[in-house]
Protein backbone atom coordinates (compact mmCIF):
# COMPACT_ATOMS: atom_id res chain seq x y z
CA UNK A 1 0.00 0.00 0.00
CA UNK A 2 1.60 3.19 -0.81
CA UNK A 3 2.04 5.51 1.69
CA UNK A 4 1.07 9.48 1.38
CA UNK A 5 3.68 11.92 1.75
CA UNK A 6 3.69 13.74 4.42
CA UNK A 7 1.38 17.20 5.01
CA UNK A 8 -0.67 16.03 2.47
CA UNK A 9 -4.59 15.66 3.80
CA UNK A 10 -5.87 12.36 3.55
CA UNK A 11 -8.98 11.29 1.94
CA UNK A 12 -12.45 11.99 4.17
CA UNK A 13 -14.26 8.98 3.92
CA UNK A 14 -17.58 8.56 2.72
CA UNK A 15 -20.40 6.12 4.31
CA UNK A 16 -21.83 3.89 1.17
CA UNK A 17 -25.55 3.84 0.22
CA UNK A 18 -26.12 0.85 -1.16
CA UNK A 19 -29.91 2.32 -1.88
CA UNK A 20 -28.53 4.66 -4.47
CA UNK A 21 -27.05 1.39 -6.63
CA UNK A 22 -28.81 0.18 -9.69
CA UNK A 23 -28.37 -3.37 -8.28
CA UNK A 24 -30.41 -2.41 -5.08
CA UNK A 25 -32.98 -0.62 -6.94
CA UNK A 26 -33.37 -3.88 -8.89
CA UNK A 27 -33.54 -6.36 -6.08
CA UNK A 28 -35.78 -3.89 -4.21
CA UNK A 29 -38.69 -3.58 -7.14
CA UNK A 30 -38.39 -6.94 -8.74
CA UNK A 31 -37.60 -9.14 -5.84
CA UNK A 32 -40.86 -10.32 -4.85
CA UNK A 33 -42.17 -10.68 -8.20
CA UNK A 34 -39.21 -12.99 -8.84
CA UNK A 35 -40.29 -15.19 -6.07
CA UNK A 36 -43.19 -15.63 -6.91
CA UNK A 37 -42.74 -16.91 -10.67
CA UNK A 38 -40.26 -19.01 -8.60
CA UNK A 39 -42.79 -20.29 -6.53
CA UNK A 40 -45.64 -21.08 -9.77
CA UNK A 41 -46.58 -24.55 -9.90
CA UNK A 42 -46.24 -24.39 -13.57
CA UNK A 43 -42.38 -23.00 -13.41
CA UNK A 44 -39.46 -25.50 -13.48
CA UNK A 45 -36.75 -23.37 -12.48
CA UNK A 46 -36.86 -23.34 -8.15
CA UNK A 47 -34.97 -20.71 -6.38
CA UNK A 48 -32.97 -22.45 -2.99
CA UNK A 49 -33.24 -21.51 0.46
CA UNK A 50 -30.10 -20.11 0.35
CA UNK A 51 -30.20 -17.93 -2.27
CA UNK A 52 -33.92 -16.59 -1.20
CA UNK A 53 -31.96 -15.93 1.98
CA UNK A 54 -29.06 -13.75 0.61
CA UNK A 55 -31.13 -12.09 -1.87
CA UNK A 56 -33.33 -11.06 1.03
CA UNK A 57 -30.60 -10.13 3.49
CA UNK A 58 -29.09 -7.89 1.24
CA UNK A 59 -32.17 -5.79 1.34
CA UNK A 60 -30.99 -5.01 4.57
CA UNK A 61 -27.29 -4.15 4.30
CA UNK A 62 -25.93 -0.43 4.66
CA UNK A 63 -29.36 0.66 5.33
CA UNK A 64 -29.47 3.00 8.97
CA UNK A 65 -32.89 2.16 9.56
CA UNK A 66 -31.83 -1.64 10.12
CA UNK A 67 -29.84 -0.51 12.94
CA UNK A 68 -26.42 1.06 13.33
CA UNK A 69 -23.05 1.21 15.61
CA UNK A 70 -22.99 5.12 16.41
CA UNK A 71 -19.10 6.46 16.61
CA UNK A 72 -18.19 9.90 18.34
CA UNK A 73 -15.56 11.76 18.78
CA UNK A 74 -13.98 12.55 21.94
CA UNK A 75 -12.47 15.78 21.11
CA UNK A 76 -15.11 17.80 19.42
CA UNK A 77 -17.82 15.31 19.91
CA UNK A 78 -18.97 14.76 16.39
CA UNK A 79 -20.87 11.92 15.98
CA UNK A 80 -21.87 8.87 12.91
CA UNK A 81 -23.45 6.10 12.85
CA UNK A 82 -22.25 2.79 10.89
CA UNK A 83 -25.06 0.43 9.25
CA UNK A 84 -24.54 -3.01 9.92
CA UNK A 85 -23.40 -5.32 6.75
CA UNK A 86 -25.29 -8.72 5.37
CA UNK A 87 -21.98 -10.58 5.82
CA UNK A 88 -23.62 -12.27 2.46
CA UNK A 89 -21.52 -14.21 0.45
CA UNK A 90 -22.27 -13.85 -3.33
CA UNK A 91 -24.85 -10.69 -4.05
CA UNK A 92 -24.08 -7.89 -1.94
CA UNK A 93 -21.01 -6.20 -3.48
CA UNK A 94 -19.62 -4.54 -0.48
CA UNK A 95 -19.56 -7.81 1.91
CA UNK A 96 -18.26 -9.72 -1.04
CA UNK A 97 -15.01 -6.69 -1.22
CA UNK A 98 -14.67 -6.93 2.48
CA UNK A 99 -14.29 -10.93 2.27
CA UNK A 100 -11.98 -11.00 -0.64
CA UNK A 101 -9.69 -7.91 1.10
CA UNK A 102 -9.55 -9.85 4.20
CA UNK A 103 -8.30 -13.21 2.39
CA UNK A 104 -5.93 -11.64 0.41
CA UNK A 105 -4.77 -10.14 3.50
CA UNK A 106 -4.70 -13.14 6.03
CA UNK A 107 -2.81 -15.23 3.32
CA UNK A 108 0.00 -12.82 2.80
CA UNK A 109 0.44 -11.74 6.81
CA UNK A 110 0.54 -15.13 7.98
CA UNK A 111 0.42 -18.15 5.49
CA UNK A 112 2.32 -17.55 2.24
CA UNK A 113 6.41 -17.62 2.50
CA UNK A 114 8.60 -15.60 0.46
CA UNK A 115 9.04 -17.66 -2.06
CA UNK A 116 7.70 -17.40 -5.11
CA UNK A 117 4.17 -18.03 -6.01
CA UNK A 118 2.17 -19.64 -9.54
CA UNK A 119 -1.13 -19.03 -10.11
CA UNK A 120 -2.29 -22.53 -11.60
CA UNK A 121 -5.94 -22.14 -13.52
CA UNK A 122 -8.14 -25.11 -14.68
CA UNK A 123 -11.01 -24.98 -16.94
CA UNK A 124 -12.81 -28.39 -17.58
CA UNK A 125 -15.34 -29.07 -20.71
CA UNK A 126 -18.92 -27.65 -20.85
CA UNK A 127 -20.10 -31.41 -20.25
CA UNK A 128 -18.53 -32.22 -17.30
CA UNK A 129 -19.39 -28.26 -15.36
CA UNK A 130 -23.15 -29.39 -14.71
CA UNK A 131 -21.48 -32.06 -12.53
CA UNK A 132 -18.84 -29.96 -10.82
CA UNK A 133 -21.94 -27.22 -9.86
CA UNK A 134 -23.82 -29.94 -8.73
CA UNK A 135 -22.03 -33.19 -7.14
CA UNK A 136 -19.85 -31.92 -4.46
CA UNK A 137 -17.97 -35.30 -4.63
CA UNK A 138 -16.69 -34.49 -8.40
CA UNK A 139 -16.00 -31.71 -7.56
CA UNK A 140 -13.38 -32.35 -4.49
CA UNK A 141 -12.22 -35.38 -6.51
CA UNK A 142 -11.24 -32.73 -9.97
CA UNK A 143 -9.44 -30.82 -7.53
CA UNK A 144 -7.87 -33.18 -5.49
CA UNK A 145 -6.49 -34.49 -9.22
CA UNK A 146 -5.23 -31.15 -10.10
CA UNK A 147 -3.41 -30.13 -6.98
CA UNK A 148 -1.94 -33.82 -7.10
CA UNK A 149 -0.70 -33.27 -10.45
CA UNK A 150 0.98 -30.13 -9.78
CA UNK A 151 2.63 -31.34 -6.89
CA UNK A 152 4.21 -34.40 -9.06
CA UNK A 153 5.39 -32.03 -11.66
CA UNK A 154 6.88 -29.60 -9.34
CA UNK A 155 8.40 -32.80 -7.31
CA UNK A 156 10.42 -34.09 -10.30
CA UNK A 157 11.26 -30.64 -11.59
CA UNK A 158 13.03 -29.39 -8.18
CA UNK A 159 16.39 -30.61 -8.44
CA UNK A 160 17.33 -32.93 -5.05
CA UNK A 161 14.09 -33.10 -3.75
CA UNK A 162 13.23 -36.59 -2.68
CA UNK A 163 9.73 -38.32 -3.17
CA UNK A 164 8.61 -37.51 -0.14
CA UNK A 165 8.79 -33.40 -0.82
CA UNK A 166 5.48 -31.68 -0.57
CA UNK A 167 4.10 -28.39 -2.14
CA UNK A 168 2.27 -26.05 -0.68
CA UNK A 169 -0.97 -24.20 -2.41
CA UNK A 170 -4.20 -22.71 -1.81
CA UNK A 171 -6.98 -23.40 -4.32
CA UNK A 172 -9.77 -20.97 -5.33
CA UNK A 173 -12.99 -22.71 -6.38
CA UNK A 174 -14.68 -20.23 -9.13
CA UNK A 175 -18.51 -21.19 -9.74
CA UNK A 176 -18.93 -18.38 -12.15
CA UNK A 177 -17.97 -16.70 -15.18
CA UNK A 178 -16.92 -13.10 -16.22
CA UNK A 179 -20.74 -12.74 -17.60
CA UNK A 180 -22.49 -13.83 -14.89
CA UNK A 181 -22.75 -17.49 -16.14
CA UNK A 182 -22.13 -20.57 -14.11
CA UNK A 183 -18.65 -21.68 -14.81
CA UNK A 184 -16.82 -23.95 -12.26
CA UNK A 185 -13.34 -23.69 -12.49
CA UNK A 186 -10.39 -23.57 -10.32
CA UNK A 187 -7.56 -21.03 -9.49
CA UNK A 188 -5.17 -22.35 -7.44
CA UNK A 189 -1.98 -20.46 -5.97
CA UNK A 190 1.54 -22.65 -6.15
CA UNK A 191 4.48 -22.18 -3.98
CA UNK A 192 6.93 -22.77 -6.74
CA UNK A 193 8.96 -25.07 -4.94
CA UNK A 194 8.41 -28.18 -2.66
CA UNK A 195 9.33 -28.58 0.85
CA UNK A 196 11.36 -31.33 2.82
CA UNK A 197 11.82 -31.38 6.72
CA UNK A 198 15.12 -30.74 7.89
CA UNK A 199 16.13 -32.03 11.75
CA UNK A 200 18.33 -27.95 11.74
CA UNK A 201 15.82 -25.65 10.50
CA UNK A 202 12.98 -27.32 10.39
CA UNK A 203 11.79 -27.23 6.80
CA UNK A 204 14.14 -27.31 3.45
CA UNK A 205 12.90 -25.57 0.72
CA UNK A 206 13.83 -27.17 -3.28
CA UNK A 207 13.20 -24.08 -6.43
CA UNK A 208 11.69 -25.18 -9.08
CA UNK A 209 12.98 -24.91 -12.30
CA UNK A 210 12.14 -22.55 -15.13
CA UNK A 211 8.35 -24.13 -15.81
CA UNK A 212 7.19 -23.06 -19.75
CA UNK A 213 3.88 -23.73 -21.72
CA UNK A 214 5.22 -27.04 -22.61
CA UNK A 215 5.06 -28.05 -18.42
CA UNK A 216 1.89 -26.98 -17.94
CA UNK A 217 0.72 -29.22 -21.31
CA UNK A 218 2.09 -32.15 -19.67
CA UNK A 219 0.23 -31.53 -16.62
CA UNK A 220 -2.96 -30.99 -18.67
CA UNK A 221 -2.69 -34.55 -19.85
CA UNK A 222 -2.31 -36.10 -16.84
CA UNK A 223 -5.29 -34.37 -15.35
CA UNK A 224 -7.28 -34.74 -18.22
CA UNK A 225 -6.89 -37.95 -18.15
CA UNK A 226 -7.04 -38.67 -14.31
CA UNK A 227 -10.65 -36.52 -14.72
CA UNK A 228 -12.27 -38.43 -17.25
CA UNK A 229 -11.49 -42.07 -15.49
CA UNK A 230 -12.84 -40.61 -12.39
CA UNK A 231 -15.83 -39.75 -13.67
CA UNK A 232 -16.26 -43.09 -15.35
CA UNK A 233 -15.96 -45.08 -12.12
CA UNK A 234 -18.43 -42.46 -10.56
CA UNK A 235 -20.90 -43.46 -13.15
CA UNK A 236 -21.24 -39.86 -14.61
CA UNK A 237 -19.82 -40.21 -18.06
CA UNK A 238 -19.61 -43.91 -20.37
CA UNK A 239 -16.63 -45.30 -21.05
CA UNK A 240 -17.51 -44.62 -25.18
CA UNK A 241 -17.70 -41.06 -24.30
CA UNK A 242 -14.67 -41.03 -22.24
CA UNK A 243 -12.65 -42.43 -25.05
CA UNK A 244 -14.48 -39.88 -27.48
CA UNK A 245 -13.26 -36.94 -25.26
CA UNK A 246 -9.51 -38.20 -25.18
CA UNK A 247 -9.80 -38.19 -28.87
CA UNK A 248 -10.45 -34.40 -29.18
CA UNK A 249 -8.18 -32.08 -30.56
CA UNK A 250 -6.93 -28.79 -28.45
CA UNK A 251 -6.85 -30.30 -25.43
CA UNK A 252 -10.75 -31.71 -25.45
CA UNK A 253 -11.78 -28.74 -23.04
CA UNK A 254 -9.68 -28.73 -20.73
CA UNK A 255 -7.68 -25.85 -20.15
CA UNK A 256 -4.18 -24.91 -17.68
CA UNK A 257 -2.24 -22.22 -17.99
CA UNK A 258 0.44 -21.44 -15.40
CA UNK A 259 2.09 -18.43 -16.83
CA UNK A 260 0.98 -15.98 -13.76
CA UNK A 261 4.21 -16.24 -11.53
CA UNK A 262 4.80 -13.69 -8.84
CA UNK A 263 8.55 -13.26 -7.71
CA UNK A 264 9.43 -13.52 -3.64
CA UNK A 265 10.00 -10.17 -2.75
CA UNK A 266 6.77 -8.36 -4.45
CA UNK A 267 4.25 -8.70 -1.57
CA UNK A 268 1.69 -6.34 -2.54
CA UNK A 269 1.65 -8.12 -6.39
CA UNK A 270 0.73 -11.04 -4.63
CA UNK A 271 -1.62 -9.49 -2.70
CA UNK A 272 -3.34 -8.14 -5.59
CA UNK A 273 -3.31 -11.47 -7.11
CA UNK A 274 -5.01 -13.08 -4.09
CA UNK A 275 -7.77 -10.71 -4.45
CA UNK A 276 -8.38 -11.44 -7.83
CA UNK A 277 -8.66 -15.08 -6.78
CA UNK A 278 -10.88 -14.24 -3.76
CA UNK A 279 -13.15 -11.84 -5.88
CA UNK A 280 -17.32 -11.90 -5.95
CA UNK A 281 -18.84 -13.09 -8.77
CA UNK A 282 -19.89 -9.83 -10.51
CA UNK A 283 -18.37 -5.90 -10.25
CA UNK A 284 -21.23 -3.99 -9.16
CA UNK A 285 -19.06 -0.39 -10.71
CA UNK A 286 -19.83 -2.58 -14.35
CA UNK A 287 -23.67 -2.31 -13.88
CA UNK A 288 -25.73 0.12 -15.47
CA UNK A 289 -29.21 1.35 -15.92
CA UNK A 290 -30.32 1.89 -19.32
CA UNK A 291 -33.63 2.70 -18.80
CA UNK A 292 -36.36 1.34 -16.43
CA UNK A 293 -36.43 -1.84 -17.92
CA UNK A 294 -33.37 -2.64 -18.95
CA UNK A 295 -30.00 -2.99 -17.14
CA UNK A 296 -26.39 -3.08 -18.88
CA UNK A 297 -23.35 -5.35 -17.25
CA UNK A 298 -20.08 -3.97 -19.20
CA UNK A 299 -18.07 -7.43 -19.52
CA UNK A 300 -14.42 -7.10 -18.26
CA UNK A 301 -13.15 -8.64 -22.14
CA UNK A 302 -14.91 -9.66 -25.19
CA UNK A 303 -17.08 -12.76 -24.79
CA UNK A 304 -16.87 -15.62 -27.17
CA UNK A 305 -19.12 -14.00 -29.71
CA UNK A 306 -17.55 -11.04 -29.30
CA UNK A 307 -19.84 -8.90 -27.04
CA UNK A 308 -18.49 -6.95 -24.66
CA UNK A 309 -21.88 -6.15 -22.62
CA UNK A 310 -24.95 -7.95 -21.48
CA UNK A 311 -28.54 -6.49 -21.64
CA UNK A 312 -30.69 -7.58 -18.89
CA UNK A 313 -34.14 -7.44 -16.99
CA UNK A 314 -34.46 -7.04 -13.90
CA UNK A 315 -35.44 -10.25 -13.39
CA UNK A 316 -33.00 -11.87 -15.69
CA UNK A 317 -30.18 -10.30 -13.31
CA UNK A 318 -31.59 -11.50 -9.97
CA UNK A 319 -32.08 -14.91 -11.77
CA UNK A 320 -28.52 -15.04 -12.91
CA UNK A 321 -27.47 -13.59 -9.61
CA UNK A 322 -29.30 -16.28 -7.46
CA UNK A 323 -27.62 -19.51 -9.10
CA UNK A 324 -24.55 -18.24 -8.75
CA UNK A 325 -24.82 -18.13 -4.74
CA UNK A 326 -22.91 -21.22 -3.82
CA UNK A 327 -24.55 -23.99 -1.44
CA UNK A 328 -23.98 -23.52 2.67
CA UNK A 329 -20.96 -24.87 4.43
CA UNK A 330 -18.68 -25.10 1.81
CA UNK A 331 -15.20 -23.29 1.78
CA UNK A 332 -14.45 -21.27 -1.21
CA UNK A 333 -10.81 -21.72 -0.44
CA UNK A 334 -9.02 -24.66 0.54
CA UNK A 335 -5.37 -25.14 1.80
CA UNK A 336 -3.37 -27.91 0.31
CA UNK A 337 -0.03 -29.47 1.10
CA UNK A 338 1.85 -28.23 3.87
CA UNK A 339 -0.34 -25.91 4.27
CA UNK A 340 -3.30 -27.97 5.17
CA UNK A 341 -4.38 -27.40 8.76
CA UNK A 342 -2.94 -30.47 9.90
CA UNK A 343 0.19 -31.00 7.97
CA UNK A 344 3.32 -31.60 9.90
CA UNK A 345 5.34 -28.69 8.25
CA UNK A 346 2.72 -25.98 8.51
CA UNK A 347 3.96 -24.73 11.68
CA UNK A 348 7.51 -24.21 9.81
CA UNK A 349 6.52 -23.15 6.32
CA UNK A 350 3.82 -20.38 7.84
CA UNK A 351 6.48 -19.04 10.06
CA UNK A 352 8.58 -17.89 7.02
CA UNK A 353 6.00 -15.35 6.27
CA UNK A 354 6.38 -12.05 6.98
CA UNK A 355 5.11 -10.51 10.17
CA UNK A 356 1.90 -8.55 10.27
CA UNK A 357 1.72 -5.02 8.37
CA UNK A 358 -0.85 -3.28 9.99
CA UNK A 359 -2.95 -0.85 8.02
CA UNK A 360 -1.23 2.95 8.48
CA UNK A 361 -3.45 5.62 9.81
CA UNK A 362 -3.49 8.89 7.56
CA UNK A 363 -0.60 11.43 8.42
CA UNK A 364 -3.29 13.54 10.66
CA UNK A 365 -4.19 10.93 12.96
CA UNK A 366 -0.60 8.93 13.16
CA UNK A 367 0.69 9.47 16.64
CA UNK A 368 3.51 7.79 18.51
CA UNK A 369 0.99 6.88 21.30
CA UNK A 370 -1.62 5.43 19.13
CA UNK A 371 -0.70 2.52 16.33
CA UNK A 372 -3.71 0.86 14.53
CA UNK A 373 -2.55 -2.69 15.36
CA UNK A 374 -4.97 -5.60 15.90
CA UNK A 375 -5.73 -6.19 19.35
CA UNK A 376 -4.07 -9.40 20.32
CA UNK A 377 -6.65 -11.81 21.05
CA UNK A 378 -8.11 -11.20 17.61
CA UNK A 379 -7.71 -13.97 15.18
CA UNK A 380 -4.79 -14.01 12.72
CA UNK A 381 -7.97 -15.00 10.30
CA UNK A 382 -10.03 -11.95 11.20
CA UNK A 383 -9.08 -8.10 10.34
CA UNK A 384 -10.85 -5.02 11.52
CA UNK A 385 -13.23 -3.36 9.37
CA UNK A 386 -11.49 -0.14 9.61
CA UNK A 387 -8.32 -1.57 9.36
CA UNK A 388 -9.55 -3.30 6.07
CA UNK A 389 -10.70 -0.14 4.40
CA UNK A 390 -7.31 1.59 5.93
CA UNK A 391 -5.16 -0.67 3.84
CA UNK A 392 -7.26 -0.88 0.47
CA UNK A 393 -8.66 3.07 -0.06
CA UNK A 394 -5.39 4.56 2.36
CA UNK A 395 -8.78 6.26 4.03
CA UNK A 396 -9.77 5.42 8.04
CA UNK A 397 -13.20 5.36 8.51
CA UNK A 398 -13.07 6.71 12.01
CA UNK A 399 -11.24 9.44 11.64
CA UNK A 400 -13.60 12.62 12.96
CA UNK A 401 -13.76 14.81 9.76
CA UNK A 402 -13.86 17.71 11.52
CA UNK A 403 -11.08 17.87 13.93
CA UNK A 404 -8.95 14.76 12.60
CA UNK A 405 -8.79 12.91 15.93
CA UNK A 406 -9.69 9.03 15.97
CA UNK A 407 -13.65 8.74 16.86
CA UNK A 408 -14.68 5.27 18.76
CA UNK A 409 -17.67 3.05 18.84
CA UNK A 410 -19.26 4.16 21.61
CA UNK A 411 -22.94 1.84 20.95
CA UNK A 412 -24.86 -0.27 19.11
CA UNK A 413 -28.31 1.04 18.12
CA UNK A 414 -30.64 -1.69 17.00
CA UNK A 415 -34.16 -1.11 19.37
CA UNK A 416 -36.54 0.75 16.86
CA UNK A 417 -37.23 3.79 18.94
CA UNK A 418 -33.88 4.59 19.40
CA UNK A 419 -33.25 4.49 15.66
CA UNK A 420 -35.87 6.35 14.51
CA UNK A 421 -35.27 9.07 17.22
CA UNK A 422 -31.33 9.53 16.18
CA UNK A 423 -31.81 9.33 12.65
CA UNK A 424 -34.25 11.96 12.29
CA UNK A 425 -32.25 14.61 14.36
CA UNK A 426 -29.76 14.06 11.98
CA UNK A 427 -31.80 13.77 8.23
CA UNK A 428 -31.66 10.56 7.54
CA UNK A 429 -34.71 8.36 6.14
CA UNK A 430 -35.83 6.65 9.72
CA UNK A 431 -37.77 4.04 7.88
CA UNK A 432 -36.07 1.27 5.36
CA UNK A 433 -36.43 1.50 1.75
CA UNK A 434 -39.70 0.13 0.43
CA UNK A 435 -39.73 -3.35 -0.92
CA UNK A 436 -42.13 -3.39 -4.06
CA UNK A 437 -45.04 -6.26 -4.21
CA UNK A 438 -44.80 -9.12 -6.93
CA UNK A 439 -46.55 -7.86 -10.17
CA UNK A 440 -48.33 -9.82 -12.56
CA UNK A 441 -46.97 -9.47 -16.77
CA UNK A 442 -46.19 -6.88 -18.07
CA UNK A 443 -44.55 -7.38 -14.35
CA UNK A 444 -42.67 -4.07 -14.76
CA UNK A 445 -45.32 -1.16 -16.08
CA UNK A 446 -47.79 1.08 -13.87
CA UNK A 447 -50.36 2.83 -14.28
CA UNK A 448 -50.23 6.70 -14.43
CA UNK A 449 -51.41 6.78 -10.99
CA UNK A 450 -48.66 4.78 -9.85
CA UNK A 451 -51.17 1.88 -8.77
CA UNK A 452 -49.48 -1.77 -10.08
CA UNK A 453 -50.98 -3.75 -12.48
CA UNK A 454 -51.78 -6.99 -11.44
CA UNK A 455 -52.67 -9.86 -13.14
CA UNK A 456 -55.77 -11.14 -11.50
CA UNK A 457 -56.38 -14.76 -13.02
CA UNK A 458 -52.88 -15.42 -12.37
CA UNK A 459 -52.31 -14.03 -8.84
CA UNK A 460 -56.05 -14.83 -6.87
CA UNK A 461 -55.77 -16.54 -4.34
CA UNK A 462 -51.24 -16.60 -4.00
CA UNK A 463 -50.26 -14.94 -1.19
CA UNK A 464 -47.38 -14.19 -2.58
CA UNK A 465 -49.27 -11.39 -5.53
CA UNK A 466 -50.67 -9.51 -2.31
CA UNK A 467 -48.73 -5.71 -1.47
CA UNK A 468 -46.33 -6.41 0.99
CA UNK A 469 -47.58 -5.28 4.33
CA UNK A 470 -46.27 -2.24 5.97
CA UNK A 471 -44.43 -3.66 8.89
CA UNK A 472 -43.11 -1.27 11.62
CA UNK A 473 -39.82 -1.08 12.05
CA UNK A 474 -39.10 -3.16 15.54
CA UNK A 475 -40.71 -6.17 13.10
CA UNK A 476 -37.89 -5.69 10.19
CA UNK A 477 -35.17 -5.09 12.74
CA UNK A 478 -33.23 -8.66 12.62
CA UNK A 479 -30.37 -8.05 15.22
């Protein structure tokens, strides 16, 4: 992170509002009506629990009226308040940033050496992705193939490493693609090197040698391979097919490249790297609103028919949105080698990484008595919120932007009269956005009155067509 020079006045921060998004406005008017075509007896396509769950929790993210912790300033005694986050996994865009900063961050503090590092990234055929989204089992056992593979290789191109050397990685399972498509692949971070215990030091380290396209073609054979075998004994693909895919020119689907390599000493390129790998499954700066109807998502590179946006509904967004939230209790990292939780060397091989960097404070609130360290019984796994947005955006979220002193969280406001009180002595909306009913087809157009059409063949008798009741606020308040 680079560091301002000094006398130079840092950044005042600025308290998102998630309201003001396209993405919220598009959840908030189209959510409801989504669930219920979801919930037709006559539609095929079923939304899960899950993704119901974080579609409706992000509702409630960033918004004040939800509750809030209030800060204040001892000096001057200026006074905020900080809305509570959805800690959601795939659709809110600002819990997804905070979980891929704090990855990135844990893994280069306190797991990942100095050594150098190779991104690894596998893309299997369109046939077998169905059964990577949807058999967990096929899923570990592609990646347990992979990471295998890659350890061989590296093994017998490390000069004097013995059979017994292990790597050490940490592998990224994707379920999405760059247009919002489901796309299971795998990005998986290398050690470039494989480790051997040593009775002196603990842990021996063996460089790898120069790896070029032509290594990382000999690995995609073996795994292809490996892949298509395993599959066969699991029953998901016939043994005709199998030898059919082998057959295929251009590698039959499968994809590796390995030519991402980041050298020892740049920390904050791997850093940046990490985050890549740890990233949500959509950028919610490349949405757009056409018009009312219509919603843009700029593509980060040219698709395969050479588009380079996506034109969307409403509800084609929260629809593409919603399968891409992955299933509970599953990690979207994993730690491989000796750096699995339990491996005999992880002790040794984690201890070569560098020390903590704690996030600096800007130049005004930087004093000799005061560093913006983590407090010691915090997990090594866990980072500060402020600290977080300290070390991305160089901006600290507490600093009073009046008098420049640190401000502290004094309380945490959730009891509804307490939040309506505060928030309108200081002109902000006491009561949460509206959520719009579900709407019958045309589903999106109103009458000049601003009454919604509703389709009433369709939506007599569903509970779900009926306007959403107006609940007071101590019945929306979750915490």
């Amino acid at each position: 992170m680079a560091v301002q020079p000094q006398g130079c006045t840092p950044a005042a921060y600025c308290r998102r509002r998630p309201a003001d998004t396209p993405l919220y406005r598009a959840v908030q008017n189209h959510l409801q009506t989504f669930l219920a075509l979801c919930h037709d007896d006559w539609e095929d396509e079923r939304i899960s629990p899950h993704a119901e769950r974080e579609l409706r929790r992000y509702l409630e993210c960033g918004i004040l009226a939800y509750g809030f912790a209030r800060a204040r300033c001892g000096e001057c005694g200026h006074g905020r308040g900080r809305p509570f986050s959805c800690k959601g996994r795939t659709v809110c865009p600002s819990c997804n940033a905070r979980r891929m900063a704090e990855t990135a961050a844990h893994l280069v503090d306190h797991v990942l050496p100095r050594l150098p590092v190779r991104q690894w990234v596998l893309s299997l055929p369109k046939r077998l992705r169905y059964y990577l989204q949807h058999d967990r089992e096929a899923l570990n056992s592609a990646l347990r193939i992979l990471l295998n593979e890659i350890e061989r290789h590296l093994r017998a191109q490390s000069p004097g490493a013995g059979p017994d050397a292990r790597a050490g990685a940490v592998a990224f399972i994707h379920r999405f693609g760059s247009s919002l498509n489901q796309h299971t692949h795998f990005h998986v971070c290398v050690i470039d090197g494989v480790f051997e215990p040593d009775p002196q030091n603990g842990v021996r380290f063996f460089a790898v040698e120069e790896l070029d396209w032509q290594d990382a073609e000999a690995v995609q054979a073996r795994v292809r391979r490996r892949i298509l075998r395993a599959f066969v004994r699991r029953g998901l693909l016939d043994k005709d097919d199998r030898k059919e895919m082998e057959q295929w020119n251009h590698g039959g689907g499968f994809s590796l490249d390995a030519t991402v390599r980041i050298a020892a000493n740049d920390r904050h390129g791997l850093e940046r790297l990490l985050r890549y790998c740890a990233r949500g499954p959509f950028a919610a700066e490349r949405l757009e609103e056409l018009d009312q109807h219509r919603l843009i998502y700029h593509l980060p590179k040219p698709g395969t028919d050479g588009r380079t946006q996506l034109i969307l509904s409403p509800l084609e967004l929260i629809e593409r949105i919603a399968a891409l939230v992955p299933p509970p209790r599953q990690h979207r990292h994993r730690y491989y080698g000796v750096l699995a939780p339990n491996a005999p060397l992880r002790a040794a091989v984690t201890a070569l990484a560098p020390e903590a960097i704690a996030a600096q404070l800007p130049p005004s609130v930087e004093t000799s008595d005061h560093e913006p360290v983590e407090t010691p019984h915090r997990s090594p796994a866990r980072y500060l919120w402020a600290m977080l947005l300290a070390r991305l955006y160089e901006v600290f979220p507490l600093t009073c932007p009046k008098c420049g002193t640190e401000m502290r969280i004094i309380a945490f406001v959730t009891e509804a009269a307490p939040v309506q009180r505060i928030l309108s002595h200081i002109g902000e909306p006491a009561l949460p956005p509206r959520i719009a009913p579900a709407r019958g087809p045309p589903l999106w157009e109103e009458e000049d009155s601003g009454a919604i059409v509703l389709d009433e063949e369709r939506f007599t008798g569903d509970p779900l067509a009926q306007p959403e009741p107006e609940y007071e606020l101590d019945q929306r308040i979750s915490w």
